[in-house]
C-alpha atoms as a PDB file:
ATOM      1  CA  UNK A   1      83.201 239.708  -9.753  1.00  0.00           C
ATOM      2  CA  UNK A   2      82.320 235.970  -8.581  1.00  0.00           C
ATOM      3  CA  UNK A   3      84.141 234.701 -11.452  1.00  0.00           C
ATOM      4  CA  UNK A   4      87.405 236.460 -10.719  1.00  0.00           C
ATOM      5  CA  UNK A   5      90.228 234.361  -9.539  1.00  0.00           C
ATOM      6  CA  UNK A   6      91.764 237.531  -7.553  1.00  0.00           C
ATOM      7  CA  UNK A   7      88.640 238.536  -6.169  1.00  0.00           C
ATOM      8  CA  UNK A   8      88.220 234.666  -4.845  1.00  0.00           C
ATOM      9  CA  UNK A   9      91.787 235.117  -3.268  1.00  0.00           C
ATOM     10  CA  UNK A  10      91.136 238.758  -1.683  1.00  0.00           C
ATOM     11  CA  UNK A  11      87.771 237.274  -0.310  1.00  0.00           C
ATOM     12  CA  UNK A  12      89.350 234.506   1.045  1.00  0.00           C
ATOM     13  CA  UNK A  13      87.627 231.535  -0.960  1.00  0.00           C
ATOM     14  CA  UNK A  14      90.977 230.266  -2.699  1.00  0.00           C
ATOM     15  CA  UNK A  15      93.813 230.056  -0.378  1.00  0.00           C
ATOM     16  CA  UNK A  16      97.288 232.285  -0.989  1.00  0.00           C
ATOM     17  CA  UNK A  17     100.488 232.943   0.495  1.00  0.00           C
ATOM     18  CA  UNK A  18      99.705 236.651   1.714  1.00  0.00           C
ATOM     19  CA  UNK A  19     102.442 238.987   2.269  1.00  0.00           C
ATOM     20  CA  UNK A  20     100.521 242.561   2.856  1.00  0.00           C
ATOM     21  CA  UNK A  21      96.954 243.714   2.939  1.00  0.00           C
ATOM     22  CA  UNK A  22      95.740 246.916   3.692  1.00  0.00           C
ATOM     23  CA  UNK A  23      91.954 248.216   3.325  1.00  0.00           C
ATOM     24  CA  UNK A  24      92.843 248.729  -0.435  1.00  0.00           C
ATOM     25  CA  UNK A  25      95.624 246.365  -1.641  1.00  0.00           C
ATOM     26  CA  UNK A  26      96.201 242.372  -1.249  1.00  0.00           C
ATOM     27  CA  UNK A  27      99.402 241.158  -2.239  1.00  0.00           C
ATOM     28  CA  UNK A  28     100.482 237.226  -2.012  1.00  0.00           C
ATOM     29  CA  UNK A  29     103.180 235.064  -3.727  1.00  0.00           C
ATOM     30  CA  UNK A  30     102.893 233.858  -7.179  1.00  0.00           C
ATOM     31  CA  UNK A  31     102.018 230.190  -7.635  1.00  0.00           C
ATOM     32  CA  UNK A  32     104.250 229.944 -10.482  1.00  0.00           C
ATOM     33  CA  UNK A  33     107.748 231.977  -9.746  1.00  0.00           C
ATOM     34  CA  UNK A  34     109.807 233.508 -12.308  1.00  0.00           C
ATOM     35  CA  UNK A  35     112.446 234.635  -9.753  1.00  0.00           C
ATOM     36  CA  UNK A  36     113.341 233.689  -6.665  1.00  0.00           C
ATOM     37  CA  UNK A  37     110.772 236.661  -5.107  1.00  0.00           C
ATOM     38  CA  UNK A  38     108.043 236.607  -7.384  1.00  0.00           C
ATOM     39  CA  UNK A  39     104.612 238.426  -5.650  1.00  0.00           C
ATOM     40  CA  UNK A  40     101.253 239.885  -6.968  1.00  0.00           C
ATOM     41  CA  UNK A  41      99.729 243.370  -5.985  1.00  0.00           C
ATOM     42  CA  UNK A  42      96.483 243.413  -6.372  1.00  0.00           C
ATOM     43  CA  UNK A  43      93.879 246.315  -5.928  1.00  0.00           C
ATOM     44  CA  UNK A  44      90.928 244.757  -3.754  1.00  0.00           C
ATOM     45  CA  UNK A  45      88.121 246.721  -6.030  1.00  0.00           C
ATOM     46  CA  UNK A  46      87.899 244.751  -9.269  1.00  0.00           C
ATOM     47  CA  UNK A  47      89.945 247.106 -12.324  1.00  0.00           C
ATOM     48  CA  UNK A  48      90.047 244.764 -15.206  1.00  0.00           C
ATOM     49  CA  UNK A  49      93.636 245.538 -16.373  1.00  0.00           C
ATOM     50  CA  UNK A  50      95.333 248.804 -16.973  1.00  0.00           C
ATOM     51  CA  UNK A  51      92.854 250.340 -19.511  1.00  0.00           C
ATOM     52  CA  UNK A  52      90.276 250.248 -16.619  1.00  0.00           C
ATOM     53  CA  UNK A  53      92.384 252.729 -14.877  1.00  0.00           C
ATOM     54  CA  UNK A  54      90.244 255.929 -14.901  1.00  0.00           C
ATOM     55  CA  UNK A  55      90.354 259.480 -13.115  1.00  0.00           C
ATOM     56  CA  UNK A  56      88.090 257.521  -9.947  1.00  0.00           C
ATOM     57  CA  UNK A  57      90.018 254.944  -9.546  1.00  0.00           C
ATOM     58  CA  UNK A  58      93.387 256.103 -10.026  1.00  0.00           C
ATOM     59  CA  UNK A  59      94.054 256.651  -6.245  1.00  0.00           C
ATOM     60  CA  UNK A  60      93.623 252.784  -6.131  1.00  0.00           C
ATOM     61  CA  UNK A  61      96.938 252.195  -8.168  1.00  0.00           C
ATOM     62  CA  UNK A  62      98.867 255.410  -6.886  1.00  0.00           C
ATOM     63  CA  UNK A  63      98.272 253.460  -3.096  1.00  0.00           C
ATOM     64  CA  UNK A  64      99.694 250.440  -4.574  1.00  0.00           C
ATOM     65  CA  UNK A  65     102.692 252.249  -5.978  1.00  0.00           C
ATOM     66  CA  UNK A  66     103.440 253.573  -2.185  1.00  0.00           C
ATOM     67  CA  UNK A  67     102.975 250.324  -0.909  1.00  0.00           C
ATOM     68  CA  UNK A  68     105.294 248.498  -3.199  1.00  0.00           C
ATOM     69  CA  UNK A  69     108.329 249.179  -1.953  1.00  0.00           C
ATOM     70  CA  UNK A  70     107.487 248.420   0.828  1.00  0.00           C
ATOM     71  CA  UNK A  71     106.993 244.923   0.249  1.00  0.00           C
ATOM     72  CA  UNK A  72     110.401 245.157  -1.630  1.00  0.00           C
ATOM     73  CA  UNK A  73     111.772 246.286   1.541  1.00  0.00           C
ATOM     74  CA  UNK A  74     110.387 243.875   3.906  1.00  0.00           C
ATOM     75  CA  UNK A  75     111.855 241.090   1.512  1.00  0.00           C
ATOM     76  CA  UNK A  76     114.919 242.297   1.407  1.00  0.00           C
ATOM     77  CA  UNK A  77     115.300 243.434  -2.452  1.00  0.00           C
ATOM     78  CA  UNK A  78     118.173 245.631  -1.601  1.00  0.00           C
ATOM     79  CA  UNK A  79     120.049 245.225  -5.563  1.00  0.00           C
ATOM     80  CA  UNK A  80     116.647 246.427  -6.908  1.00  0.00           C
ATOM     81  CA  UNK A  81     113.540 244.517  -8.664  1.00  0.00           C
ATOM     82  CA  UNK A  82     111.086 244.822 -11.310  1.00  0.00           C
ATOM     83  CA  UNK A  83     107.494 245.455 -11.416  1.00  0.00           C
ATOM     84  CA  UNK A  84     105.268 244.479 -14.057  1.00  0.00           C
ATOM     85  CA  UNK A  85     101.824 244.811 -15.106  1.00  0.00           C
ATOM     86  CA  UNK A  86     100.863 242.878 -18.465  1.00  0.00           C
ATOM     87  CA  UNK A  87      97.976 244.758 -20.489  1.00  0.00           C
ATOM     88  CA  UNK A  88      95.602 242.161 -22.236  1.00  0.00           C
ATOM     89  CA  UNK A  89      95.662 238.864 -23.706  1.00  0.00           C
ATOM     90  CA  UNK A  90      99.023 239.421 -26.647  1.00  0.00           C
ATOM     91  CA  UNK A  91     100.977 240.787 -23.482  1.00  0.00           C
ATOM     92  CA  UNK A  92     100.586 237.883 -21.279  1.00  0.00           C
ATOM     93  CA  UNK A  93      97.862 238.527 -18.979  1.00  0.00           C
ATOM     94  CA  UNK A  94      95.697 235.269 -17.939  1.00  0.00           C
ATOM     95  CA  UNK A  95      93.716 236.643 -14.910  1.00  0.00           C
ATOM     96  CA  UNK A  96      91.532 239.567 -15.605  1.00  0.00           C
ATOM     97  CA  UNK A  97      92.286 241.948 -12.848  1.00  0.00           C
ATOM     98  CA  UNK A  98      95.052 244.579 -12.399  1.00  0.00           C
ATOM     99  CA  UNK A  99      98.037 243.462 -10.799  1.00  0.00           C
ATOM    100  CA  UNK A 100     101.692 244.101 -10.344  1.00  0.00           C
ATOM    101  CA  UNK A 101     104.223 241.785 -10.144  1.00  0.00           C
ATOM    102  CA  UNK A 102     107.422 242.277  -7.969  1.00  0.00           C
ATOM    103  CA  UNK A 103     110.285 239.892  -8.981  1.00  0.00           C
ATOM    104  CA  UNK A 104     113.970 239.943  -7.787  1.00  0.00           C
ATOM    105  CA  UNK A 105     115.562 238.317  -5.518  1.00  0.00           C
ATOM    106  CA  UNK A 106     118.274 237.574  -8.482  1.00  0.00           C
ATOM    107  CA  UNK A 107     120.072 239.540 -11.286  1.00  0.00           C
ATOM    108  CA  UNK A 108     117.126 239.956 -14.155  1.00  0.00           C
ATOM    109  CA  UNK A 109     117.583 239.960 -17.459  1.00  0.00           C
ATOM    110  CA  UNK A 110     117.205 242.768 -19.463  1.00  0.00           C
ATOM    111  CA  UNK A 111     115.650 241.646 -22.628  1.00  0.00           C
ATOM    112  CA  UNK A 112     112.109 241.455 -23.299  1.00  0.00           C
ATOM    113  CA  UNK A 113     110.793 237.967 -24.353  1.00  0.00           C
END
């Protein structure tokens, strides 16, 4: 999508801290931290959010859910972390493209906002 600030990053055109990429999956550091490890897994094929998850794609997100710990590892998240994916606009999500946050780095709260 040329309109896509995620696609702009995985092509390249808007800079990022990148911490993995594979042929499938980008993942770079949040702009905007909410821990002191705060990064962004994003599929490189455009998948809206998590209702445009369907039977041909799914092998997209199952690869990112190998590849997450990973990244956890290779930061050193050894007490644990959280992953997150918000669903449309009422659960937080302002860019338009399935991704997963990692945060830890820190003891996290357990309530919900």
């Amino acid at each position: 999508m040329n309109d896509c600030l995620f696609c702009k990053i995985i092509g390249g055109d808007i800079p990022s801290k990148k911490v993995y990429e594979d042929d499938t999956v980008f993942a770079f550091r949040d702009i905007a931290p909410q821990a002191p490890t705060h990064i962004l897994v994003v599929p490189k094929v455009h998948i809206p959010d998590c209702n445009g998850i369907t039977d041909e794609n799914s092998d997209v997100v199952a690869h990112i859910f190998t590849v997450i710990p990973k990244i956890a590892a290779a930061e050193g998240l050894t007490n644990g972390y959280r992953v997150v994916s918000n669903c449309g606009s009422d659960a937080g999500q302002t860019v338009q493209h399935l991704h997963f946050h990692i945060l830890g780095g820190k003891a996290l709260a357990l309530q919900m906002a």
